[in-house]
N, C-alpha and C. Protein backbone atom coordinates (compact mmCIF):
# COMPACT_ATOMS: atom_id res chain seq x y z
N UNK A 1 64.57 37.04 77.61
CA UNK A 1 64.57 35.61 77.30
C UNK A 1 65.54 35.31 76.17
N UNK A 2 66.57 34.03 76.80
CA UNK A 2 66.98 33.71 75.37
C UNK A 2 66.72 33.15 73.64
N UNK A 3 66.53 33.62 73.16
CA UNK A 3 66.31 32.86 71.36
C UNK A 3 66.98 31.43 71.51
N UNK A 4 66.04 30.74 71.25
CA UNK A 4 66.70 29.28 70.72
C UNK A 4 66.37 29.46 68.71
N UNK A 5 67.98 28.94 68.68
CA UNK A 5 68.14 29.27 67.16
C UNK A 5 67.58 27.82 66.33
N UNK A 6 67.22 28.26 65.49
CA UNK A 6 66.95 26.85 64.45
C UNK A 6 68.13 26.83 63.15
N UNK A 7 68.75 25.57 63.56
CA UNK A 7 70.34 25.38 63.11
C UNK A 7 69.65 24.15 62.14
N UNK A 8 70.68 24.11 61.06
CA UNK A 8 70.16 23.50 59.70
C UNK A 8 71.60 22.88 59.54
N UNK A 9 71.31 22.07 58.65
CA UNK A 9 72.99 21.80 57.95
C UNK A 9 73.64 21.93 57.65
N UNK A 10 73.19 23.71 57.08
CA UNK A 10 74.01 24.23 56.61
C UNK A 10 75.00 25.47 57.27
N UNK A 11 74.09 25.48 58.68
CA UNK A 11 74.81 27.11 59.52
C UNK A 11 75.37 25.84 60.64
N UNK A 12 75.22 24.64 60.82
CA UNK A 12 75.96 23.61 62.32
C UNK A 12 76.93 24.15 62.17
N UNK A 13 77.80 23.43 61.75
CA UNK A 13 79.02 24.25 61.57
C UNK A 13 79.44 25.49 62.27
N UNK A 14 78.61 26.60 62.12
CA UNK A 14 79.37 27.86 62.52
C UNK A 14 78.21 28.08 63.44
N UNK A 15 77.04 27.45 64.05
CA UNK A 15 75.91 27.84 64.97
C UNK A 15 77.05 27.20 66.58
N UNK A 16 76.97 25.82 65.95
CA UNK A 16 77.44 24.94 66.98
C UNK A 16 78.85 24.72 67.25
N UNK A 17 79.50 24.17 66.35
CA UNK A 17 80.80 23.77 66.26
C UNK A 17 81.91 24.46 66.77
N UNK A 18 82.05 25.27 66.01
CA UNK A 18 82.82 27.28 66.16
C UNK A 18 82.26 28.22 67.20
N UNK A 19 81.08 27.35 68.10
CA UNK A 19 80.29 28.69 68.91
C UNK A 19 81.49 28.98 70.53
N UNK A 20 81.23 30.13 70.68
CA UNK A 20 82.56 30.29 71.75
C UNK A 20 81.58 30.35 73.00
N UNK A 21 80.57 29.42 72.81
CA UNK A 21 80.04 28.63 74.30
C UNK A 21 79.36 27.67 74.28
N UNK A 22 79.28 27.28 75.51
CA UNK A 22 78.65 25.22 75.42
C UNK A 22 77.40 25.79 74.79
N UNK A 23 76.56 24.17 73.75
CA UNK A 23 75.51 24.54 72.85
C UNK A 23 74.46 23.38 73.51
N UNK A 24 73.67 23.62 73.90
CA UNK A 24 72.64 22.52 73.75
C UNK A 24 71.72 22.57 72.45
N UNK A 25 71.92 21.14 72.06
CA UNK A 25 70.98 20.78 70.67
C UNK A 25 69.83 19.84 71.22
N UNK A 26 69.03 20.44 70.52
CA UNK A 26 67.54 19.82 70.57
C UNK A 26 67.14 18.92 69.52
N UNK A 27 67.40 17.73 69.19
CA UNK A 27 67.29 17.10 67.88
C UNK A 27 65.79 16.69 67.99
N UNK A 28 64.87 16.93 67.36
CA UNK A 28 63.56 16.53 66.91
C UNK A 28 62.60 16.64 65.34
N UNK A 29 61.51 15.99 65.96
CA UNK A 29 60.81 15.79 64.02
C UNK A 29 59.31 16.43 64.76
N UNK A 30 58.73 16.66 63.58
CA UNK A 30 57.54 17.23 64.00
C UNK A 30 56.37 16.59 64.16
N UNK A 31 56.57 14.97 63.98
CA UNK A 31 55.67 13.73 64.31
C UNK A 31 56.33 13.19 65.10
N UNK A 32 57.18 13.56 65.99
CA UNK A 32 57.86 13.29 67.55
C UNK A 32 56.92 13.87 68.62
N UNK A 33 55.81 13.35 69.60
CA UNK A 33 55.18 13.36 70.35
C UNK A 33 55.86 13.71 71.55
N UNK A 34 57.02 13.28 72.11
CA UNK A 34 57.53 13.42 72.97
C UNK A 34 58.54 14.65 72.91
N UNK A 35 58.78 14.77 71.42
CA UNK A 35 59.93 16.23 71.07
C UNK A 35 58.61 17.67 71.66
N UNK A 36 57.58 17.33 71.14
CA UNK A 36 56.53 18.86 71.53
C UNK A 36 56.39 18.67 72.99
N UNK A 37 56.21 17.52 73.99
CA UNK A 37 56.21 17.57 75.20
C UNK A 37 57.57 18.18 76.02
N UNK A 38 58.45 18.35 75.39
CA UNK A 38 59.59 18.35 75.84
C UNK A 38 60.31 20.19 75.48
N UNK A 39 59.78 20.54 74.51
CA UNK A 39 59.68 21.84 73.74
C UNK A 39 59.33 22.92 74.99
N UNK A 40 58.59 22.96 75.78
CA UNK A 40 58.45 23.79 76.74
C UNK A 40 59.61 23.99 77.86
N UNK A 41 60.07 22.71 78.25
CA UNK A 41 61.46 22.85 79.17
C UNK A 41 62.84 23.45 78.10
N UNK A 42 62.55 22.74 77.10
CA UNK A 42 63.89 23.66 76.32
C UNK A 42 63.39 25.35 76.77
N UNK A 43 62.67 25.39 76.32
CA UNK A 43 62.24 27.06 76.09
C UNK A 43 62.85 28.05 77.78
N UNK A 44 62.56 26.81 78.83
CA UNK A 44 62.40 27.12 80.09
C UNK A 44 64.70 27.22 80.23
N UNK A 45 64.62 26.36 79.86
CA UNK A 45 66.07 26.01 80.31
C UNK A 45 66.85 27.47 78.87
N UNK A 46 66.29 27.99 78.20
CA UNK A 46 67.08 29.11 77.12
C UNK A 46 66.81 30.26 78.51
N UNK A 47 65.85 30.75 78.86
CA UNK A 47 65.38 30.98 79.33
C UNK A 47 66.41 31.28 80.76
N UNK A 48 66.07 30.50 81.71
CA UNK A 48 67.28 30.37 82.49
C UNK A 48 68.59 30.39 82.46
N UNK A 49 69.32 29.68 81.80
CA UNK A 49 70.61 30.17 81.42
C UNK A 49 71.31 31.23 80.39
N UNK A 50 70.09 31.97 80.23
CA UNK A 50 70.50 33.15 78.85
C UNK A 50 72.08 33.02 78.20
N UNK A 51 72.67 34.30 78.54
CA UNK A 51 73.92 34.12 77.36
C UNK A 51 75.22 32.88 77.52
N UNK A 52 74.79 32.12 78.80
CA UNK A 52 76.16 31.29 79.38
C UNK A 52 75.90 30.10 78.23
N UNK A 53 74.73 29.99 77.95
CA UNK A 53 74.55 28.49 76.96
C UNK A 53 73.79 29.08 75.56
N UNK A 54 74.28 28.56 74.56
CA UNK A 54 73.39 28.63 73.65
C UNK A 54 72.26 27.75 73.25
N UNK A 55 71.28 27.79 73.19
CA UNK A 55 70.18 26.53 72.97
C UNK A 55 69.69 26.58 71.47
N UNK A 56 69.60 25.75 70.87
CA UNK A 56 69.19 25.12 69.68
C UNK A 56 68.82 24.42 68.91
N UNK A 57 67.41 24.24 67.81
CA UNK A 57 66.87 22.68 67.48
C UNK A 57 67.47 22.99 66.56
N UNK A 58 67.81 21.39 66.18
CA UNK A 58 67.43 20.60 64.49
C UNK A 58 66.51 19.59 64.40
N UNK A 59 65.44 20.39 63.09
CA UNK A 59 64.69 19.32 62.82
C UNK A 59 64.88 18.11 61.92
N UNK A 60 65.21 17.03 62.76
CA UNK A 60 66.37 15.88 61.65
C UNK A 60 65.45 15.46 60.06
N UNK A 61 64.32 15.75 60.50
CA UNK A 61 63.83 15.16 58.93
C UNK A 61 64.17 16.29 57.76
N UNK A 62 64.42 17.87 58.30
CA UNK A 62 64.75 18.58 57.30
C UNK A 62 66.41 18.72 57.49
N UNK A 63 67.12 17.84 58.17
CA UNK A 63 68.73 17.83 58.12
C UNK A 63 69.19 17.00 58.42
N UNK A 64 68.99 15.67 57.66
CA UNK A 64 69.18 14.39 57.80
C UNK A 64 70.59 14.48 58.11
N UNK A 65 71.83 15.22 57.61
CA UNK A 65 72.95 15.27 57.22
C UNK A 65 73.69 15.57 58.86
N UNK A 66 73.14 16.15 59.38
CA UNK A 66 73.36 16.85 61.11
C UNK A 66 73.03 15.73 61.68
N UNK A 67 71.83 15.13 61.49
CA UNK A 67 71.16 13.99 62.46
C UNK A 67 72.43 12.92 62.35
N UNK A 68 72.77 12.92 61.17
CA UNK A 68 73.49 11.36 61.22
C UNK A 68 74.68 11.77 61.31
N UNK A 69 75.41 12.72 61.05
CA UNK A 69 76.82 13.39 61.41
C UNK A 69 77.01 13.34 63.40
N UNK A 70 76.04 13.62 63.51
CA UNK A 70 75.81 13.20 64.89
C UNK A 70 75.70 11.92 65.86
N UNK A 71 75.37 11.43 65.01
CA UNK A 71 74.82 10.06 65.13
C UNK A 71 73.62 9.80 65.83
N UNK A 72 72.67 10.79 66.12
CA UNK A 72 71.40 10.85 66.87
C UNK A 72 70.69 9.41 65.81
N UNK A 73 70.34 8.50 66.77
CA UNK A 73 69.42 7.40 66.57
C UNK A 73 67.85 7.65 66.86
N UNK A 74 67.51 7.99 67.64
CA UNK A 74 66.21 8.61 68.41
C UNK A 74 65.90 10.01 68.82
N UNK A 75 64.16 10.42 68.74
CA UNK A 75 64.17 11.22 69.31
C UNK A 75 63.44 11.27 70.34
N UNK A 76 62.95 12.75 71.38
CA UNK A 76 64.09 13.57 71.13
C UNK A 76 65.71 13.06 71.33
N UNK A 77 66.54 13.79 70.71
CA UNK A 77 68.19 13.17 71.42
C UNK A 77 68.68 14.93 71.73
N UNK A 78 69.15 15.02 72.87
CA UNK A 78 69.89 16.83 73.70
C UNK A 78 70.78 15.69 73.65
N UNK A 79 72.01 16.76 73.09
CA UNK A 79 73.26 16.53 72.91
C UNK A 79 74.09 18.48 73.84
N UNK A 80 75.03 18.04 74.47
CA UNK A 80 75.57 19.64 74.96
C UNK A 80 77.05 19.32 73.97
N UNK A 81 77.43 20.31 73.29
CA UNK A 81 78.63 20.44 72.60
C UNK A 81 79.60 21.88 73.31
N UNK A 82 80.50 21.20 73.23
CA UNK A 82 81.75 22.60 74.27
C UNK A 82 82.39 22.24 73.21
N UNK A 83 83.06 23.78 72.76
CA UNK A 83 84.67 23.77 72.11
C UNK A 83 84.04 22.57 70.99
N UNK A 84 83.27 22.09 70.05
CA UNK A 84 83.28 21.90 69.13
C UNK A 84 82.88 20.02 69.05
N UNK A 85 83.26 19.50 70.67
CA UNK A 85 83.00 18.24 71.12
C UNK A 85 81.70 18.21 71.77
N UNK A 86 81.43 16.34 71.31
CA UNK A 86 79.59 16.32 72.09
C UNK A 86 80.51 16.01 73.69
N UNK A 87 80.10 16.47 74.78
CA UNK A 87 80.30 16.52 76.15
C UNK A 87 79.47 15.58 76.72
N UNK A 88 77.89 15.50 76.24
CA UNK A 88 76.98 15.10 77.01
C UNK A 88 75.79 14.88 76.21
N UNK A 89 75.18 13.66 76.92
CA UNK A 89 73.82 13.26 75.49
C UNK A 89 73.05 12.46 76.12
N UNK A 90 71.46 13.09 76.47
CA UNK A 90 70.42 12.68 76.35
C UNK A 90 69.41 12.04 75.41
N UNK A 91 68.37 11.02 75.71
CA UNK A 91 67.55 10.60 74.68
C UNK A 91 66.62 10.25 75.85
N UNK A 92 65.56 11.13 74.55
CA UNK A 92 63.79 10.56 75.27
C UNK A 92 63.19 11.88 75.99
N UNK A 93 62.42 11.90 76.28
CA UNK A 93 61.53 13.04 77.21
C UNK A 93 62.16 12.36 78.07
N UNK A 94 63.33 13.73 78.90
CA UNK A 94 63.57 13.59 80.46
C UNK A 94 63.12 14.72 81.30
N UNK A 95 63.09 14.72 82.33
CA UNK A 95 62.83 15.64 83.85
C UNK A 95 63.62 16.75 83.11
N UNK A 96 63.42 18.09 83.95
CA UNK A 96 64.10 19.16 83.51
C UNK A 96 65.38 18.95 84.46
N UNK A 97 65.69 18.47 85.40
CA UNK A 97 66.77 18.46 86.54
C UNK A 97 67.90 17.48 85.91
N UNK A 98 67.35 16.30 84.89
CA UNK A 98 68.12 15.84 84.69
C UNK A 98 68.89 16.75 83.47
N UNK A 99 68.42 17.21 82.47
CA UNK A 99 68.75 18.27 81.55
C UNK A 99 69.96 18.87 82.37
N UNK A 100 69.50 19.66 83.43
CA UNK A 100 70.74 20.75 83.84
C UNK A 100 71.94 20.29 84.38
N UNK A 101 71.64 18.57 84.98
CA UNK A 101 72.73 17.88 85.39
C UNK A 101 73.53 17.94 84.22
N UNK A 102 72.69 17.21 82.75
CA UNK A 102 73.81 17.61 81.79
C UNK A 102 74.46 18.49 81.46
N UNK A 103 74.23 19.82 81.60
CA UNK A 103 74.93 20.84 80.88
C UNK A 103 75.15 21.61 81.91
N UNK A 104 75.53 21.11 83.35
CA UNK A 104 76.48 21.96 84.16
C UNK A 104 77.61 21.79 83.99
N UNK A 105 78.31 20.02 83.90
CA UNK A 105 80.00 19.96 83.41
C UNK A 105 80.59 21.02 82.24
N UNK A 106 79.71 21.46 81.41
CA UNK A 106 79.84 21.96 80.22
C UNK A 106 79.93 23.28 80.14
N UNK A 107 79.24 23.79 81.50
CA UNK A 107 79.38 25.13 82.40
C UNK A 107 80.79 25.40 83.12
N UNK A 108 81.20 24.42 83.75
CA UNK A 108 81.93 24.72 84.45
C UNK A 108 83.29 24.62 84.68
């Protein structure tokens, strides 16, 4: 199974940015109801795509600085980053099918 990393403000930069493969970010808070409903398909989707994607949260209330460098307004917000650019960006508890729609361009 793949590790989903917990990326801070201070490792984005070299977790995400610099990573030499597409990243899915998991932006959530821990009084986000819909971020813990949603926490199991991340796990599922690291999981499934092992080393081709990297998967990863930030928790925006402990990295305000990522959240808004990002510009994430809501959560949850999955953002897929390639080569250092956001590619693709979700908001809200979605389907897992829609997830992989996002981060196949980013695959391929």
């Amino acid at each position: 199974m793949a590790e989903i990393r917990d990326v801070t403000d201070a490792t984005f930069e070299q977790d995400v940015l610099k990573s030499d493969r597409p990243v899915l970010i998991d932006f959530w808070a821990e009084w986000c109801a819909p971020c813990r409903q949603l926490a199991p398909t991340i796990k599922e989707i690291a999981s499934e795509y092992g080393e081709k994607l990297r998967v990863v949260k930030v928790d925006v209330d402990a990295n305000p600085k990522t959240a808004s460098q990002m510009q994430v307004r809501a959560m949850p917000t999955l953002l897929v980053v390639k080569n250092g650019a956001v590619v693709g960006q979700l908001v809200g508890r979605v389907p897992k099918d829609k997830i992989k729609a996002l981060i196949a361009p980013a695959l391929g």
